[in-house]
Protein backbone atom coordinates (compact mmCIF):
# COMPACT_ATOMS: atom_id res chain seq x y z
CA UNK A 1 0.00 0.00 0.00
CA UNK A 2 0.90 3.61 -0.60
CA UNK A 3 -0.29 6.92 0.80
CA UNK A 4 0.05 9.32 -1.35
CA UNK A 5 0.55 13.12 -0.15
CA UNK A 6 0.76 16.39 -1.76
CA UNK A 7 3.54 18.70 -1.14
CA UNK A 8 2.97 20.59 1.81
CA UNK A 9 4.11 19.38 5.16
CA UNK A 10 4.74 20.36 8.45
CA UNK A 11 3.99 24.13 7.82
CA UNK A 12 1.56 26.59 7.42
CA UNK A 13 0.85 27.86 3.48
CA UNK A 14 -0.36 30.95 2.16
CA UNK A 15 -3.71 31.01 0.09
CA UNK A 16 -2.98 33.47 -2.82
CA UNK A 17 -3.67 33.45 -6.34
CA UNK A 18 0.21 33.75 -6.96
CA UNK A 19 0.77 30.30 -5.21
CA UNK A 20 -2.66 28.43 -6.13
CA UNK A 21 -2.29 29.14 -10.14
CA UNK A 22 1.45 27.70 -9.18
CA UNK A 23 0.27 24.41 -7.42
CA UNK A 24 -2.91 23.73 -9.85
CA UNK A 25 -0.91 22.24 -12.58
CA UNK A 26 1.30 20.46 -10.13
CA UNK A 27 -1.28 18.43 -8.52
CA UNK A 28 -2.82 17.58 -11.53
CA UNK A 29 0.33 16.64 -13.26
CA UNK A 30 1.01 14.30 -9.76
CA UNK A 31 -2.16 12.59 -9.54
CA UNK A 32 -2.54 11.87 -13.05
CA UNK A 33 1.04 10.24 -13.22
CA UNK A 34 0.03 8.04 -10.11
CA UNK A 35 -3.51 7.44 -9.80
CA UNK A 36 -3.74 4.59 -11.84
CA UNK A 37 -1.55 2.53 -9.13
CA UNK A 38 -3.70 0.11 -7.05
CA UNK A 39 -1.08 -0.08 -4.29
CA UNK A 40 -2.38 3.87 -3.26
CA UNK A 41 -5.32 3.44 -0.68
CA UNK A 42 -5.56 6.98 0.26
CA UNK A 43 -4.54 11.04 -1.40
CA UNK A 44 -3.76 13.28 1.65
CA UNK A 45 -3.63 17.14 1.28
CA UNK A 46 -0.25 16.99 3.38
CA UNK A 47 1.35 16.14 5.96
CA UNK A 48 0.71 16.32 9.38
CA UNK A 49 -0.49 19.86 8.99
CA UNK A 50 -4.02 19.34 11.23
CA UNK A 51 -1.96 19.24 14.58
CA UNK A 52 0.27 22.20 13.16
CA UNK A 53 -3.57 24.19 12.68
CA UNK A 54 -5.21 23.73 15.71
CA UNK A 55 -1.74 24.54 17.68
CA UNK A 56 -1.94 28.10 15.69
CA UNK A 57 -5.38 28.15 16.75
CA UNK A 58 -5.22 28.03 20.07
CA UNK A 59 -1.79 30.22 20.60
CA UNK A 60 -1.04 32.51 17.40
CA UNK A 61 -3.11 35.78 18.05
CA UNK A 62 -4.68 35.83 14.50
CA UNK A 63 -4.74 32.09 14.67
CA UNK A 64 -8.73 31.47 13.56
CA UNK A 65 -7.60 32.95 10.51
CA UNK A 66 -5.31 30.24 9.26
CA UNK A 67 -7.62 27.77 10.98
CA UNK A 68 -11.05 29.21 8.49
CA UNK A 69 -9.02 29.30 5.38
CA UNK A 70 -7.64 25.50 5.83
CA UNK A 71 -10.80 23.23 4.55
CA UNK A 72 -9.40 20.79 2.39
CA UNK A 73 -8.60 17.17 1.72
CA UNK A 74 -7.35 15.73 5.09
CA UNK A 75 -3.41 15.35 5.84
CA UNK A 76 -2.22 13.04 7.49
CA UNK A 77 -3.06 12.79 10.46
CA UNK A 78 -6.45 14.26 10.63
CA UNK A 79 -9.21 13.51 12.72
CA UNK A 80 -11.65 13.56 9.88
CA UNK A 81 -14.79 15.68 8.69
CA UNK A 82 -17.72 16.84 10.51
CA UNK A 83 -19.72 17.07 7.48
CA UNK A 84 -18.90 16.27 3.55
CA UNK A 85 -21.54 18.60 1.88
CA UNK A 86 -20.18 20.76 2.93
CA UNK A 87 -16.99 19.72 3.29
CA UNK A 88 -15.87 21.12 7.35
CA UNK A 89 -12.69 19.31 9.27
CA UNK A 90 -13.41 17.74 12.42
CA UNK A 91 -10.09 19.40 14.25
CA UNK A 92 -10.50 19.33 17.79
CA UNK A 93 -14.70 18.86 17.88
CA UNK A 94 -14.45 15.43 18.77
CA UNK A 95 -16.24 13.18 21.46
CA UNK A 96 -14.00 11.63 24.20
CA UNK A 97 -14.36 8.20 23.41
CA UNK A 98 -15.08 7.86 19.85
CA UNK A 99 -12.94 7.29 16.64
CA UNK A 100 -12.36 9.53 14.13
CA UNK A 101 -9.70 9.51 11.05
CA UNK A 102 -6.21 8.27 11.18
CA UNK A 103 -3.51 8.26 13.52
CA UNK A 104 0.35 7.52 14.06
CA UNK A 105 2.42 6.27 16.63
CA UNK A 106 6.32 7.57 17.17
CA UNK A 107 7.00 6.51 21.03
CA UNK A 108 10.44 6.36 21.79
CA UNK A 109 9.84 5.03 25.35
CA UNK A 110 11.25 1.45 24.82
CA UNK A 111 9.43 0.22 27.89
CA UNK A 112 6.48 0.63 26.78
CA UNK A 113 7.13 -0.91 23.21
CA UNK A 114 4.63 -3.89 23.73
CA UNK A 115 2.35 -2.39 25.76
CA UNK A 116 -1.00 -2.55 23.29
CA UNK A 117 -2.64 0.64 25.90
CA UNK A 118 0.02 2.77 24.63
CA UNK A 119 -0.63 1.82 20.98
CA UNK A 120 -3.57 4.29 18.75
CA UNK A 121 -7.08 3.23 18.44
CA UNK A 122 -8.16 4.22 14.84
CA UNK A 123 -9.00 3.66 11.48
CA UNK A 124 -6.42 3.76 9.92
CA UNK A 125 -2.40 4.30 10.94
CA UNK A 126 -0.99 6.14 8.61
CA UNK A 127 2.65 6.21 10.11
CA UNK A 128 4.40 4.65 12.71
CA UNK A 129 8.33 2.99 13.06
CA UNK A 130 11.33 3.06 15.66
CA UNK A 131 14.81 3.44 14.15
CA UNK A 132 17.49 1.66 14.11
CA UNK A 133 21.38 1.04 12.76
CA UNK A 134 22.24 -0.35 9.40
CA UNK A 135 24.44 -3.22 9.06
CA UNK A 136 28.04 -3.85 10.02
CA UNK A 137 28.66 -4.03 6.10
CA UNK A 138 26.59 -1.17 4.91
CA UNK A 139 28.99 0.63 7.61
CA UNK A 140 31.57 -0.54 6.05
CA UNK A 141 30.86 1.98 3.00
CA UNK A 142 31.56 4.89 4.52
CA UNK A 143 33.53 4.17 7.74
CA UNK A 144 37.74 4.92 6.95
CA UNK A 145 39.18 5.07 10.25
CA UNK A 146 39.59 1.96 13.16
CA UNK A 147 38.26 3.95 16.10
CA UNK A 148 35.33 5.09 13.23
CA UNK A 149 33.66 1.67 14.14
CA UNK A 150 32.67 2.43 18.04
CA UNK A 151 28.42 2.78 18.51
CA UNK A 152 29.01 6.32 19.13
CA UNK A 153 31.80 7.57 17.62
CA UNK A 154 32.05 10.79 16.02
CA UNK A 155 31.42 9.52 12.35
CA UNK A 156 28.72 7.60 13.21
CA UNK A 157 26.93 10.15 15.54
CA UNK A 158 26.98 12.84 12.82
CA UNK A 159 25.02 10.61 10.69
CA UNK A 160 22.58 10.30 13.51
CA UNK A 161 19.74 13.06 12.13
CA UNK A 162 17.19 12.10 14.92
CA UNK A 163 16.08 14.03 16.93
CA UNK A 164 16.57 16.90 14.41
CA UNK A 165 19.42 19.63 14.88
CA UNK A 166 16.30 22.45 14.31
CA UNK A 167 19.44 24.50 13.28
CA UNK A 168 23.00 24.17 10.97
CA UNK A 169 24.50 22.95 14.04
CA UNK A 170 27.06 19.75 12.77
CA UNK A 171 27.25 17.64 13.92
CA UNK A 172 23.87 17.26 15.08
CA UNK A 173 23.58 18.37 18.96
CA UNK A 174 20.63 15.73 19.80
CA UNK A 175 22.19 12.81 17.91
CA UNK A 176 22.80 11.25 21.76
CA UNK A 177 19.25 11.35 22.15
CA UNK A 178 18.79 9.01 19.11
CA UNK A 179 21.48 7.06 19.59
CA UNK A 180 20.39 6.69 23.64
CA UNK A 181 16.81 5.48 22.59
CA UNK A 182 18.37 2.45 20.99
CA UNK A 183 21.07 1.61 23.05
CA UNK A 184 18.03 1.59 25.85
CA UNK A 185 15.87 -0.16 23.83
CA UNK A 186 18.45 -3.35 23.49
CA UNK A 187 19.28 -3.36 26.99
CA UNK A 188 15.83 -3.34 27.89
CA UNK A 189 15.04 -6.10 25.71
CA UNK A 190 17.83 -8.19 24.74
CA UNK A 191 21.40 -9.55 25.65
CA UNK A 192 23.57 -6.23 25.92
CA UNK A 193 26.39 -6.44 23.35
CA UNK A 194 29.94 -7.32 24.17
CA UNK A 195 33.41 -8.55 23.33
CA UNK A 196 36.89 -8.07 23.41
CA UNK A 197 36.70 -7.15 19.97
CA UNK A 198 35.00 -3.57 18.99
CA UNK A 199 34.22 -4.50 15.47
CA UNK A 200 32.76 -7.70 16.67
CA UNK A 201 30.47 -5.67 19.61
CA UNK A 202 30.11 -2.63 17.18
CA UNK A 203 28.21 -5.30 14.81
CA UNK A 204 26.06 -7.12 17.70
CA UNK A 205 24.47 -3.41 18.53
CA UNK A 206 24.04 -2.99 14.89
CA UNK A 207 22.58 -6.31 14.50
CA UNK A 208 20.35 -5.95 17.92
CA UNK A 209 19.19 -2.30 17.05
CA UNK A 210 17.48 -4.34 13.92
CA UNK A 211 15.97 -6.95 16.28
CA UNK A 212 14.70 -4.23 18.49
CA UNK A 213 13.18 -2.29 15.49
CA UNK A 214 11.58 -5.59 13.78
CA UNK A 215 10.12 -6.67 17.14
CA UNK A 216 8.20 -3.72 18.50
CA UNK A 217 7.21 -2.76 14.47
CA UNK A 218 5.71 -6.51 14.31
CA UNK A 219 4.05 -5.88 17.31
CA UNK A 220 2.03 -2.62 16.60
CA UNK A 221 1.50 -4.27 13.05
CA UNK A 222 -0.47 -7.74 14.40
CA UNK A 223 -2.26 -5.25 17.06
CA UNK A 224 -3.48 -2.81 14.42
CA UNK A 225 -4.51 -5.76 11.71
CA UNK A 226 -6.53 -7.28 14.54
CA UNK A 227 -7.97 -3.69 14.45
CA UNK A 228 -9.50 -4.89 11.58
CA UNK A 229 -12.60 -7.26 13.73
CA UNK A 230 -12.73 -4.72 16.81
CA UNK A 231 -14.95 -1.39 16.84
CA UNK A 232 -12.89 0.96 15.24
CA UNK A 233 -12.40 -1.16 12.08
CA UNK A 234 -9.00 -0.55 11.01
CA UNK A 235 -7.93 -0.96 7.80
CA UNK A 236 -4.46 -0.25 7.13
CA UNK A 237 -1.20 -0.14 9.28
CA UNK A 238 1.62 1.74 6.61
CA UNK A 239 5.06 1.36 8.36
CA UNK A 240 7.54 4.36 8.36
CA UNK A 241 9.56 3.30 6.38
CA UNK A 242 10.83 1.66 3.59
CA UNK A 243 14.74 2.34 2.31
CA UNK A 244 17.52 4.21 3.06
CA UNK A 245 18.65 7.25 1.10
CA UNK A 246 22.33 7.02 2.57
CA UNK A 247 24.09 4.84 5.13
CA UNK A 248 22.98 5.91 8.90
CA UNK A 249 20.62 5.17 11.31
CA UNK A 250 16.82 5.30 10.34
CA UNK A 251 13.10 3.81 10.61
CA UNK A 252 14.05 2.17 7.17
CA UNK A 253 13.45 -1.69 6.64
CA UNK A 254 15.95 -1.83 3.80
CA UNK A 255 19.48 -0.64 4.38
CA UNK A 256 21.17 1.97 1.36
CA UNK A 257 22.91 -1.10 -0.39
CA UNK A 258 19.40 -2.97 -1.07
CA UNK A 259 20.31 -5.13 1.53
CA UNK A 260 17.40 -6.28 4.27
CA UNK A 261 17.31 -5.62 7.83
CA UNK A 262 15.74 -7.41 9.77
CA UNK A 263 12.37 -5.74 10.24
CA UNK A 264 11.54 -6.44 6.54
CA UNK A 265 11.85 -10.17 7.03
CA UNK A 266 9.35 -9.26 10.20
CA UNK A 267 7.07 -7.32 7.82
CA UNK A 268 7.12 -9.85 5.33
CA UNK A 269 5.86 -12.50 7.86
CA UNK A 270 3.14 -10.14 9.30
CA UNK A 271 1.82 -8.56 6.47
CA UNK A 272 0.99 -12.08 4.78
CA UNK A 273 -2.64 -12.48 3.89
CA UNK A 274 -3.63 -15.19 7.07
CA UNK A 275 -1.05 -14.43 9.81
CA UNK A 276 -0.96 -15.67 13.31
CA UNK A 277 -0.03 -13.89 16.46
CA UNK A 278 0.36 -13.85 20.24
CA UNK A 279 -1.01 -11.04 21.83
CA UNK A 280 0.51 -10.74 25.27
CA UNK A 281 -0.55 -8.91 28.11
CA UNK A 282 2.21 -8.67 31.03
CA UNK A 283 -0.20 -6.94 33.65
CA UNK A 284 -2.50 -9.92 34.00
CA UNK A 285 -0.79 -12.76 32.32
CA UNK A 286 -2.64 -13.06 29.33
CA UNK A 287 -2.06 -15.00 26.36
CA UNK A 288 -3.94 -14.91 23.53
CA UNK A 289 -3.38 -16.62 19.63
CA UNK A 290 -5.31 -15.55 16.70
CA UNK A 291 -5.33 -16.04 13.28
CA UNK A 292 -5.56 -12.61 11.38
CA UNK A 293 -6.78 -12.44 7.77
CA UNK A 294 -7.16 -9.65 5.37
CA UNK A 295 -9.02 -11.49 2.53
CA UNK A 296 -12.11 -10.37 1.13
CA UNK A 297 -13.82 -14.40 1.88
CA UNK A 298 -13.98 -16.02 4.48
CA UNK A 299 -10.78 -18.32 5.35
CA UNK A 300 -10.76 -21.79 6.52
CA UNK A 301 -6.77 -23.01 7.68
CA UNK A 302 -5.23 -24.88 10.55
CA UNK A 303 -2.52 -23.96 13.09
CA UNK A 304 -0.26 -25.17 15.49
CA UNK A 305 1.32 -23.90 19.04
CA UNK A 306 4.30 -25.76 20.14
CA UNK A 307 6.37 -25.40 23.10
CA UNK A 308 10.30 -26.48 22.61
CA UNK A 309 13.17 -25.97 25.57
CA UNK A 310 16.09 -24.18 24.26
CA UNK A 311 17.33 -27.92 23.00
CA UNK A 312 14.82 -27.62 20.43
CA UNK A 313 13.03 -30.79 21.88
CA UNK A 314 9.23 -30.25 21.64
CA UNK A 315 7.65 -30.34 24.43
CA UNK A 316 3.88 -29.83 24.04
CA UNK A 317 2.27 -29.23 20.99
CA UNK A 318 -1.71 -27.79 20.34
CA UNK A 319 -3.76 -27.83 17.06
CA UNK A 320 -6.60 -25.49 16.20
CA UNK A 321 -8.78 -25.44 13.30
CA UNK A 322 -10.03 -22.23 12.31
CA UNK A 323 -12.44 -20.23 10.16
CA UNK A 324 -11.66 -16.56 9.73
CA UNK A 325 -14.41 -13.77 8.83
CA UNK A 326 -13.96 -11.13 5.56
CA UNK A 327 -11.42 -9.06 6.64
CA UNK A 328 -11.49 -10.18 10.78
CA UNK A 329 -9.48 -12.43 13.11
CA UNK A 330 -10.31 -15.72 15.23
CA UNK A 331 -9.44 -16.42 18.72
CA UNK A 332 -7.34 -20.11 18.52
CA UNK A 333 -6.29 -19.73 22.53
CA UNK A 334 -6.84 -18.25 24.99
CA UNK A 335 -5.32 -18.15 29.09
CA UNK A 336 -4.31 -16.79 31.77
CA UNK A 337 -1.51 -17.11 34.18
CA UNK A 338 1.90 -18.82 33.52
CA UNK A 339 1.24 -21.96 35.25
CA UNK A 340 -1.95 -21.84 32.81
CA UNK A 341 0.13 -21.56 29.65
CA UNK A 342 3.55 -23.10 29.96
CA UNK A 343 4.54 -26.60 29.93
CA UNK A 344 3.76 -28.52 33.14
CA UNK A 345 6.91 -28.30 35.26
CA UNK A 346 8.80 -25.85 32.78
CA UNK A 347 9.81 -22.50 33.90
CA UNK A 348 9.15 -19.22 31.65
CA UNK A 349 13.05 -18.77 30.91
CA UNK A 350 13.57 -22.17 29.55
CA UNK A 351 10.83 -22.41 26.56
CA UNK A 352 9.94 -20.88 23.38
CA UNK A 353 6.99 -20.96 21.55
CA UNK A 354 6.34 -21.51 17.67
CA UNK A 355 3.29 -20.86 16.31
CA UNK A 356 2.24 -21.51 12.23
CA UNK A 357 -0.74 -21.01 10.25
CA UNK A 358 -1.57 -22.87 6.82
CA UNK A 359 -4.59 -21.55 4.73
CA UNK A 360 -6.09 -21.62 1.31
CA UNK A 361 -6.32 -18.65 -0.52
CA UNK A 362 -7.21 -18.26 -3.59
CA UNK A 363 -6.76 -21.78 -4.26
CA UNK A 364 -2.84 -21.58 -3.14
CA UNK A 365 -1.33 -22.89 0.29
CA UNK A 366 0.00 -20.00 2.42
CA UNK A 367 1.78 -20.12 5.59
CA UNK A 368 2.95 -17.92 8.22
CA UNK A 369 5.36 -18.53 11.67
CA UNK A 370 5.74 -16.53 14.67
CA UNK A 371 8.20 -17.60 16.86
CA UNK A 372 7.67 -16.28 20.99
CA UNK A 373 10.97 -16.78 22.59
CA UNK A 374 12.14 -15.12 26.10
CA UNK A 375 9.83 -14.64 29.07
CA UNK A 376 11.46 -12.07 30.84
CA UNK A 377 11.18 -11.95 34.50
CA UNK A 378 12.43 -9.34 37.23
CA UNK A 379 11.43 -8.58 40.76
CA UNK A 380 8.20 -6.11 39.54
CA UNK A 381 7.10 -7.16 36.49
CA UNK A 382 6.59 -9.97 33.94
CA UNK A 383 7.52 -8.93 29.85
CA UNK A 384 7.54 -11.05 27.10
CA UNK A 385 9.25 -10.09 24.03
CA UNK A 386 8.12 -11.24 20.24
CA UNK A 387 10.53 -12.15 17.49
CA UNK A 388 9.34 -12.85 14.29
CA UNK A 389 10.90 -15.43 12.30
């Protein structure tokens, strides 16, 4: 899918004959040369200008004036229209409680990654990603010097654009804030890097940066496709983003070389037509499966849970048989508590699970894995992270 926006962004625009005779052959020149695409699902006026309105609204002293003269096709993100005919923006005239437009998610808070109360409610998310490193090798491009290959060494941190500088400072001032968010992130979530040799550890952040970014994207993507059978009835999930321009750290899934990270092996898995997924909840030590499908019939298929120990012996293995609704999930499993969903007599840190879906659609066999591997337990609280296969 594709969301296709016009070019205004982040700003506020003039209205003047001077600048609409200017844009009025652009936009027609634009949509005509892309219309006929069937991967776009949506036109937006721009980007993320709403939000950028109703702040001059409320604090710029001749703010109601941008705020009348701004009726037009909805950015992203918008909360939607009050009224088509005519044609008035919803802005800030909503009712607590209900859903309205589309929405992103950009939370940098790793410890709340896979928490689903933390993730948007809505029709449709139009952006959402966490960043992370390229490759050792993609590196390897543009790196000259030894000490050049250190997670935060000078090189590297002035390729680091996020947060932005907001001036010509160079390098950028708030790269450590980017760089911080990751290096939290892994040492949240997964074995902290380190060996006695730097180009070796260097390329274990790099690699678990990637993990990182492919597990909490998967995540938000299952939870907003299962969006698809609750009330707000969401129908599209559009991951920031695709491909690098240049080698440095970014929400890309493909590195500047062409070469994969690992989120776009994730997506790949996730985004398949019938998909299965365990949605755990850590504050009451819930697990629940479903099988997720995005098909326009309904969709008969089977699936499997299985429990190994870090041998790769099986241990316990459950089968489901399953009929998903046009464009819904189905609930496989269900349960609560650990002693309720592990293995009799296994403890959380010594088991993984694999789950796999097989379905027929459109009179082909496809399949999808998830594989659940760490529960991770402290003193407080109980976590478990996702990695897609």
């Amino acid at each position: 899918m594709a969301w296709s926006e016009l070019i205004f962004s982040d700003a506020l625009y003039p209205i003047n004959d001077f600048l609409l005779e200017n844009l009025e052959p652009e936009v027609r020149q634009n949509v005509r040369r892309v219309n006929r695409h069937p991967s776009v699902v949506q036109w937006a006026g721009g980007n993320e200008i709403e939000g950028i309105v109703i702040w001059t609204d409320q604090w710029v002293e001749n703010g109601k004036h941008f705020l009348d003269e701004l009726p037009y096709t909805d950015c992203s993100t918008t909360k939607g229209v009050l009224s088509l005919d005519p044609y008035i923006l919803r802005f800030s005239n909503g009712t607590p409680g209900e859903i309205y437009g589309n929405s992103e998610r950009y939370n940098y808070d790793a410890s709340v990654a896979f928490d689903y109360s933390s993730y948007p409610v809505s029709r449709f998310v139009n952006e959402f990603g966490f960043h992370s490193m390229p490759s050792f090798y993609t590196w390897e491009e543009v790196l000259l010097s030894a000490e050049d290959f250190s997670f935060n060494s000078t090189v590297v941190m002035s390729r680091e654009h996020h947060p932005p500088a907001a001036s010509l400072a160079f390098p950028n001032p708030n790269a450590a804030e980017g760089q911080s968010e990751m290096t939290v992130a892994v040492e949240l979530w997964l074995p902290t890097p380190g060996t006695t040799d730097t180009n070796q550890t260097f390329a274990q952040w790099c690699w678990s940066t990637q993990v990182f970014q492919s597990m909490t994207i998967v995540s938000e993507v299952a939870w907003y496709r299962h969006g698809a059978g609750q009330s707000e009835n969401n129908l599209g999930a559009l991951v920031w983003q695709l491909n690098d321009i240049w080698q440095a750290p970014s929400w890309a899934s493909i590195e500047h070389s062409g070469r994969w990270k690992v989120l776009h092996y994730g997506l790949t898995e996730i985004f398949a037509p019938v998909t299965i997924y365990p949605f755990w909840t850590a504050s009451n030590e819930t697990l629940q499966i479903l099988a997720i499908s995005d098909r326009w019939e309904d969709v008969n298929g089977s699936a499997q849970a299985t429990w190994y120990d870090w041998m790769g012996r099986s241990l316990k293995t459950t089968s489901f048989d399953f009929t998903v609704p046009t464009l819904n999930n189905s609930l496989l499993y269900e349960a609560q508590g650990l002693n309720n969903i592990l293995p009799n007599g296994r403890d959380a840190a010594d088991v993984f699970l694999h789950l796999n879906v097989t379905a027929n659609v459109d009179g082909k066999k496809v399949t999808s894995e998830q594989f659940v591997g760490g529960f991770i337990i402290d003193e407080d609280k109980l976590e478990l992270n996702h990695l897609s296969a």
